[in-house]
Protein backbone atom coordinates (compact mmCIF):
# COMPACT_ATOMS: atom_id res chain seq x y z
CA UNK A 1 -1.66 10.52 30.48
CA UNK A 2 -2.83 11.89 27.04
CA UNK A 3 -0.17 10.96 23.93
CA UNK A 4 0.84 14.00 21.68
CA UNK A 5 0.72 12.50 18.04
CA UNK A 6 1.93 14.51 15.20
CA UNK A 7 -0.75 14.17 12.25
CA UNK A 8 1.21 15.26 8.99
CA UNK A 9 -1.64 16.27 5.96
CA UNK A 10 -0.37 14.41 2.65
CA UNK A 11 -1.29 15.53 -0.54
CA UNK A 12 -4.20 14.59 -2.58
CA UNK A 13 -1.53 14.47 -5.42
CA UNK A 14 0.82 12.23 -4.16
CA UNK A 15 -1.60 9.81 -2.73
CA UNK A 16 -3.27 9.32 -6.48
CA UNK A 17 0.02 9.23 -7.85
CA UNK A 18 -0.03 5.62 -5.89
CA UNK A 19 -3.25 4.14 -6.95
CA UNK A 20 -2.89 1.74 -9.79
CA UNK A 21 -6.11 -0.03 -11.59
CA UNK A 22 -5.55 -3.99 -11.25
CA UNK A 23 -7.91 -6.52 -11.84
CA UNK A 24 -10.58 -3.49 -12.40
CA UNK A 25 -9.75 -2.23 -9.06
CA UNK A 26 -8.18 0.75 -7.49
CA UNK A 27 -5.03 -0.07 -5.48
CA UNK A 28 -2.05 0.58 -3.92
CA UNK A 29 1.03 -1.44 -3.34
CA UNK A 30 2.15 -2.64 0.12
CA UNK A 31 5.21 -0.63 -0.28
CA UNK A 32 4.24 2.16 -1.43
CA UNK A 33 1.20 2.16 1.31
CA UNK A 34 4.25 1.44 4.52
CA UNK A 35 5.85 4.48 3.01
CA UNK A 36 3.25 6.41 3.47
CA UNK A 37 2.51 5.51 7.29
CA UNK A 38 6.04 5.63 7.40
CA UNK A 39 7.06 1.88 8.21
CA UNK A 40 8.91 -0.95 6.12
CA UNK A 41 6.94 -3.20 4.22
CA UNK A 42 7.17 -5.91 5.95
CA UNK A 43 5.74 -4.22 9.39
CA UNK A 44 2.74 -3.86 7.36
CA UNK A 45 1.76 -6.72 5.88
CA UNK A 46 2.96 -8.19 9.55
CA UNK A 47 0.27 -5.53 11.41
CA UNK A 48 -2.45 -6.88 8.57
CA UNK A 49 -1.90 -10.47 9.07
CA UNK A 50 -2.29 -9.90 12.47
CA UNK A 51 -5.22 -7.78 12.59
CA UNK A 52 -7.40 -9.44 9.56
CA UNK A 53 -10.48 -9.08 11.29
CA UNK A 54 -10.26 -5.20 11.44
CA UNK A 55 -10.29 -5.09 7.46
CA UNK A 56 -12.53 -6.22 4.54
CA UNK A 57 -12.20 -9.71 2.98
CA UNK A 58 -11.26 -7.62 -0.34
CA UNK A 59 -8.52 -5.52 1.84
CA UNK A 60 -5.75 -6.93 0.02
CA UNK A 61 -4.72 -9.60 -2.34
CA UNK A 62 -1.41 -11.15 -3.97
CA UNK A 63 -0.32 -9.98 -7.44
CA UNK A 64 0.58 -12.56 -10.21
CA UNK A 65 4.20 -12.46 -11.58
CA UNK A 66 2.44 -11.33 -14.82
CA UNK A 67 0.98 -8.41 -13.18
CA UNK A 68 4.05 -7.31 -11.33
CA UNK A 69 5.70 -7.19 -14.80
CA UNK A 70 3.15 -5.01 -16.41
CA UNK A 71 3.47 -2.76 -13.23
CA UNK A 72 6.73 -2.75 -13.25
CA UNK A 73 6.69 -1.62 -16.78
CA UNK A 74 4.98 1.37 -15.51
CA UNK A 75 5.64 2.01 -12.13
CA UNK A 76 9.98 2.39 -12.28
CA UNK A 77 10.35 2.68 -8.39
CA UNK A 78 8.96 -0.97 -8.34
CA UNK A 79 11.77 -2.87 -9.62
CA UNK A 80 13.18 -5.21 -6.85
């Protein structure tokens, strides 16, 4: 039994638009990453957590309330 899976081709534009530099490092935040696979947040970081062996040790990493604020500053869609 194959499984028909629609693949939808997202912009090179829109992706960049949610990359942020932190700690000298290109990333993008869990939210904005679920949106993109099109799942809440917290399904994500619940699929990571479960599958940490399928990613890098440097997949992903907690912000600092210092950092959120500066990203906040920038990044309007952000505010909680």
């Amino acid at each position: 039994m194959s499984t028909n899976k629609i693949i939808a081709k997202i912009p090179d534009e829109i992706i960049a638009n949610k990359i942020i530099s932190l700690r000298n490092k290109k990333v993008m935040i869990d939210s904005d990453l679920a949106k993109l696979y099109g799942v809440s947040t917290k399904r994500l970081n619940e699929q990571v957590k479960r599958n940490l062996k399928r990613f890098p040790d440097d997949f992903m990493f907690r912000i600092t309330k210092d950092e959120l604020d500066k990203i906040i500053l920038n990044f309007d869609h952000l505010k909680t």
